[in-house]
N, C-alpha and C. Protein backbone atom coordinates (compact mmCIF):
# COMPACT_ATOMS: atom_id res chain seq x y z
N UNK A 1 0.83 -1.17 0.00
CA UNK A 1 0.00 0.00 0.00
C UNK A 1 0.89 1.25 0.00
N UNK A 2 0.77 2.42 -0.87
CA UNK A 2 0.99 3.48 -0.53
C UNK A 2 0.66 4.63 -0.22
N UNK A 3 1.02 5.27 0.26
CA UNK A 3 0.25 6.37 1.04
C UNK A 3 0.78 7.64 -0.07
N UNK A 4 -0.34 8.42 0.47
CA UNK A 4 -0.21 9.89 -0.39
C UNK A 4 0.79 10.43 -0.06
N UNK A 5 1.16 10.80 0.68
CA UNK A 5 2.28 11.57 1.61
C UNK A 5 3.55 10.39 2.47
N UNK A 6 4.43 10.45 1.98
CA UNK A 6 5.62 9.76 3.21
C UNK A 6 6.67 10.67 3.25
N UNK A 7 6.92 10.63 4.85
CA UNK A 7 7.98 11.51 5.16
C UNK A 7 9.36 11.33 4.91
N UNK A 8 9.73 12.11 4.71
CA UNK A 8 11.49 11.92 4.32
C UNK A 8 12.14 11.62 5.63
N UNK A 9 13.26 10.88 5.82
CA UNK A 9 13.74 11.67 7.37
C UNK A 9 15.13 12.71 7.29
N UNK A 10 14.49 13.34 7.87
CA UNK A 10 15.15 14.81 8.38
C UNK A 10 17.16 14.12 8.89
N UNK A 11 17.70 15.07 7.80
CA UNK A 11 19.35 14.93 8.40
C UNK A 11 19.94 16.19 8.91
N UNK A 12 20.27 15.86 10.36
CA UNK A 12 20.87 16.70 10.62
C UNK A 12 21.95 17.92 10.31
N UNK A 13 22.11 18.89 10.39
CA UNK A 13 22.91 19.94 9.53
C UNK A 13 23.79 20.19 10.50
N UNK A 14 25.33 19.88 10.87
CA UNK A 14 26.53 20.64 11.52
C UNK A 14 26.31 21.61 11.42
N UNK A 15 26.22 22.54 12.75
CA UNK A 15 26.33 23.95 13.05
C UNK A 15 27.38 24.40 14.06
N UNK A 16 27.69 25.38 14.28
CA UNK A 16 28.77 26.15 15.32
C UNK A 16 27.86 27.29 15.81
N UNK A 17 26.16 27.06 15.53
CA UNK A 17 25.63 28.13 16.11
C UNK A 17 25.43 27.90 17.90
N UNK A 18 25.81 28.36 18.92
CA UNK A 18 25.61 27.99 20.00
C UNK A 18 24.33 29.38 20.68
N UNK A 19 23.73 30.03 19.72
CA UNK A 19 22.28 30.03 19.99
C UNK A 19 22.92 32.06 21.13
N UNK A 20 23.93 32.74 20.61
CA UNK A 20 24.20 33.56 21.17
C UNK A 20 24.51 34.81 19.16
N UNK A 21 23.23 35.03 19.21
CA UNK A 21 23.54 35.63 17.91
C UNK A 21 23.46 37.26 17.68
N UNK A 22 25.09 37.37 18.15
CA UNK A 22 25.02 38.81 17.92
C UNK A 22 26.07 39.35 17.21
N UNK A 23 26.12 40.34 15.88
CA UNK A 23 26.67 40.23 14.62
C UNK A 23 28.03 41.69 15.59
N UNK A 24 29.20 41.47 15.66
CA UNK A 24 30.15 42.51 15.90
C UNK A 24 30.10 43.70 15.16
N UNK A 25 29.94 44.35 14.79
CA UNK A 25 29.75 45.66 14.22
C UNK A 25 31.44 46.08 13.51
N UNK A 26 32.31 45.43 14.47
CA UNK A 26 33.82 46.32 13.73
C UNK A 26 34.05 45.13 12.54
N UNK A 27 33.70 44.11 12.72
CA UNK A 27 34.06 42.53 12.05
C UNK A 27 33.20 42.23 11.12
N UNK A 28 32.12 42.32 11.41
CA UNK A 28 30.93 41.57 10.70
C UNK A 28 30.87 40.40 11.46
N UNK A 29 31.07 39.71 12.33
CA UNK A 29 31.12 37.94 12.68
C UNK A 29 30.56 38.22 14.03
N UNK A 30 29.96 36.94 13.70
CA UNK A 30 28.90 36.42 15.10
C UNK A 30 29.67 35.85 16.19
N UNK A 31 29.50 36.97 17.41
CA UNK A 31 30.26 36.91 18.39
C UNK A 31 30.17 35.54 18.85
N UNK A 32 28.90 34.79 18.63
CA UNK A 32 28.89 33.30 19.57
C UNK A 32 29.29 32.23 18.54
N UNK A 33 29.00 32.23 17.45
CA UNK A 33 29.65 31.44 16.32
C UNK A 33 31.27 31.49 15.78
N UNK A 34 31.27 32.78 15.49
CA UNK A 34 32.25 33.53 14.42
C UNK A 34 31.71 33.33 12.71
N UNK A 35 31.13 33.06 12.61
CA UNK A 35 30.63 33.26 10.71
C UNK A 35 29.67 34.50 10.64
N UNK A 36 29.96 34.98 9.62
CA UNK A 36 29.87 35.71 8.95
C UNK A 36 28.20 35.89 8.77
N UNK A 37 27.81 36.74 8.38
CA UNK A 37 25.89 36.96 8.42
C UNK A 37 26.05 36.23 7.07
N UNK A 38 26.41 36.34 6.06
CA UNK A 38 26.28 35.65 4.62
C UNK A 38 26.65 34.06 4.56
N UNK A 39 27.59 33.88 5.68
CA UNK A 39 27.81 32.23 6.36
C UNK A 39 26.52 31.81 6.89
N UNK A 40 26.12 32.26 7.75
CA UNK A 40 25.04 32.23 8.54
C UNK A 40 23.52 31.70 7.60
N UNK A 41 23.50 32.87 6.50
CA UNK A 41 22.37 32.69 6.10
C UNK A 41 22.47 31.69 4.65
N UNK A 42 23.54 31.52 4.67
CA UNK A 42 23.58 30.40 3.14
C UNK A 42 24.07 28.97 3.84
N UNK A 43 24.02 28.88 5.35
CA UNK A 43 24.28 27.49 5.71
C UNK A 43 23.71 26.28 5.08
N UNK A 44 22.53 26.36 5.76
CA UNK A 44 21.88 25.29 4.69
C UNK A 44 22.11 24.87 3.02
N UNK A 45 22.31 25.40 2.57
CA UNK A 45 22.97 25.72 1.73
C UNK A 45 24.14 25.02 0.57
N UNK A 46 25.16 25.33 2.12
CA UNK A 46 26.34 24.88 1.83
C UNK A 46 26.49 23.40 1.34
N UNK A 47 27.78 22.99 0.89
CA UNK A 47 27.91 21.67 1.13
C UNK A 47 28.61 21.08 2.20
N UNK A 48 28.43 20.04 2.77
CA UNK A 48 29.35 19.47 3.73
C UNK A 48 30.57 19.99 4.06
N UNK A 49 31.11 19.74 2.89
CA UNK A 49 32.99 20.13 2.65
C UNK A 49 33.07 21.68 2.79
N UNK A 50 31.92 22.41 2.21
CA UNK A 50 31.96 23.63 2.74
C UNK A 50 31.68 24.05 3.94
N UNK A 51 30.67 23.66 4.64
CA UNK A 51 30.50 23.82 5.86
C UNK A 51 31.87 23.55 7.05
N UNK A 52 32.37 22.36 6.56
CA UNK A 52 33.72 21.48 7.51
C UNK A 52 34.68 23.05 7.27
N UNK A 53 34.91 23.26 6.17
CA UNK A 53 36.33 24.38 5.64
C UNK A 53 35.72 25.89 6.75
N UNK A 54 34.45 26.01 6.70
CA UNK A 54 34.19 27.73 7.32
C UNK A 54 34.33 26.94 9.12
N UNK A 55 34.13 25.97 9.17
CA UNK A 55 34.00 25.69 10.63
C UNK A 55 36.03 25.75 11.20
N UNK A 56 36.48 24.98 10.53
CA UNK A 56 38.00 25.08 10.44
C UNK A 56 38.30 26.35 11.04
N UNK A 57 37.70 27.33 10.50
CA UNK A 57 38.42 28.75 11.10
C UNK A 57 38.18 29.58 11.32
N UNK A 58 36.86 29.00 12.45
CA UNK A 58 36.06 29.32 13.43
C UNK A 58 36.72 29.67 14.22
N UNK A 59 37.31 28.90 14.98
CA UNK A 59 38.35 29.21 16.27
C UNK A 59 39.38 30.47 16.30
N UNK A 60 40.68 30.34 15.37
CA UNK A 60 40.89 31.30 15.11
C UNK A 60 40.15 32.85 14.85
N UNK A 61 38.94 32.66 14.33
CA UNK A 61 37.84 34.03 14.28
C UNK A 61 37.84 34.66 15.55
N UNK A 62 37.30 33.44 16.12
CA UNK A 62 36.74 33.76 17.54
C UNK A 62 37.63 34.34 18.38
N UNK A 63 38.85 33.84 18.22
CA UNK A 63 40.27 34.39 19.18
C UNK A 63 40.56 35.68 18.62
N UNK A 64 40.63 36.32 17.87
CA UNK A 64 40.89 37.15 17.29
C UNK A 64 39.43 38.58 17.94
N UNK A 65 38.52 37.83 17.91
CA UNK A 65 37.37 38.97 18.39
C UNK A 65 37.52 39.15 19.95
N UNK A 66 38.56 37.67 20.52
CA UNK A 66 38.78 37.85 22.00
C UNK A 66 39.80 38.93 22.73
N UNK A 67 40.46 39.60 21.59
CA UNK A 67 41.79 39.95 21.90
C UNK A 67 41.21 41.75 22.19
């Protein structure tokens, strides 16, 4: 039997959003992430390999907004 409607299942999307979203004004980058508003909003988006490469240098972002 098939049904009209079957659900897909939902895959999770890697994020570095930790839910603190506030954009730096001298930087452009999200003080609780570090990406970029144009990172941010084309995540979904991305591909994997792209997502892995902007997450890479995250850290460094972030240290840099710490200083």
């Amino acid at each position: 039997m098939t049904r009209a409607f079957e659900r897909t299942p939902t895959v999770a999307i890697e994020s570095p959003c930790i839910l603190v979203c506030t954009l730096d004004t001298a930087s452009g980058l999200c003080l609780g992430c570090g990406r970029t508003s144009d990172e941010i909003a084309s995540w979904t988006r991305l591909s994997p390999a792209a997502r892995r490469a902007v997450m890479a240098e995250l850290p460094q972002r972030l240290a840099r907004l710490e200083r």
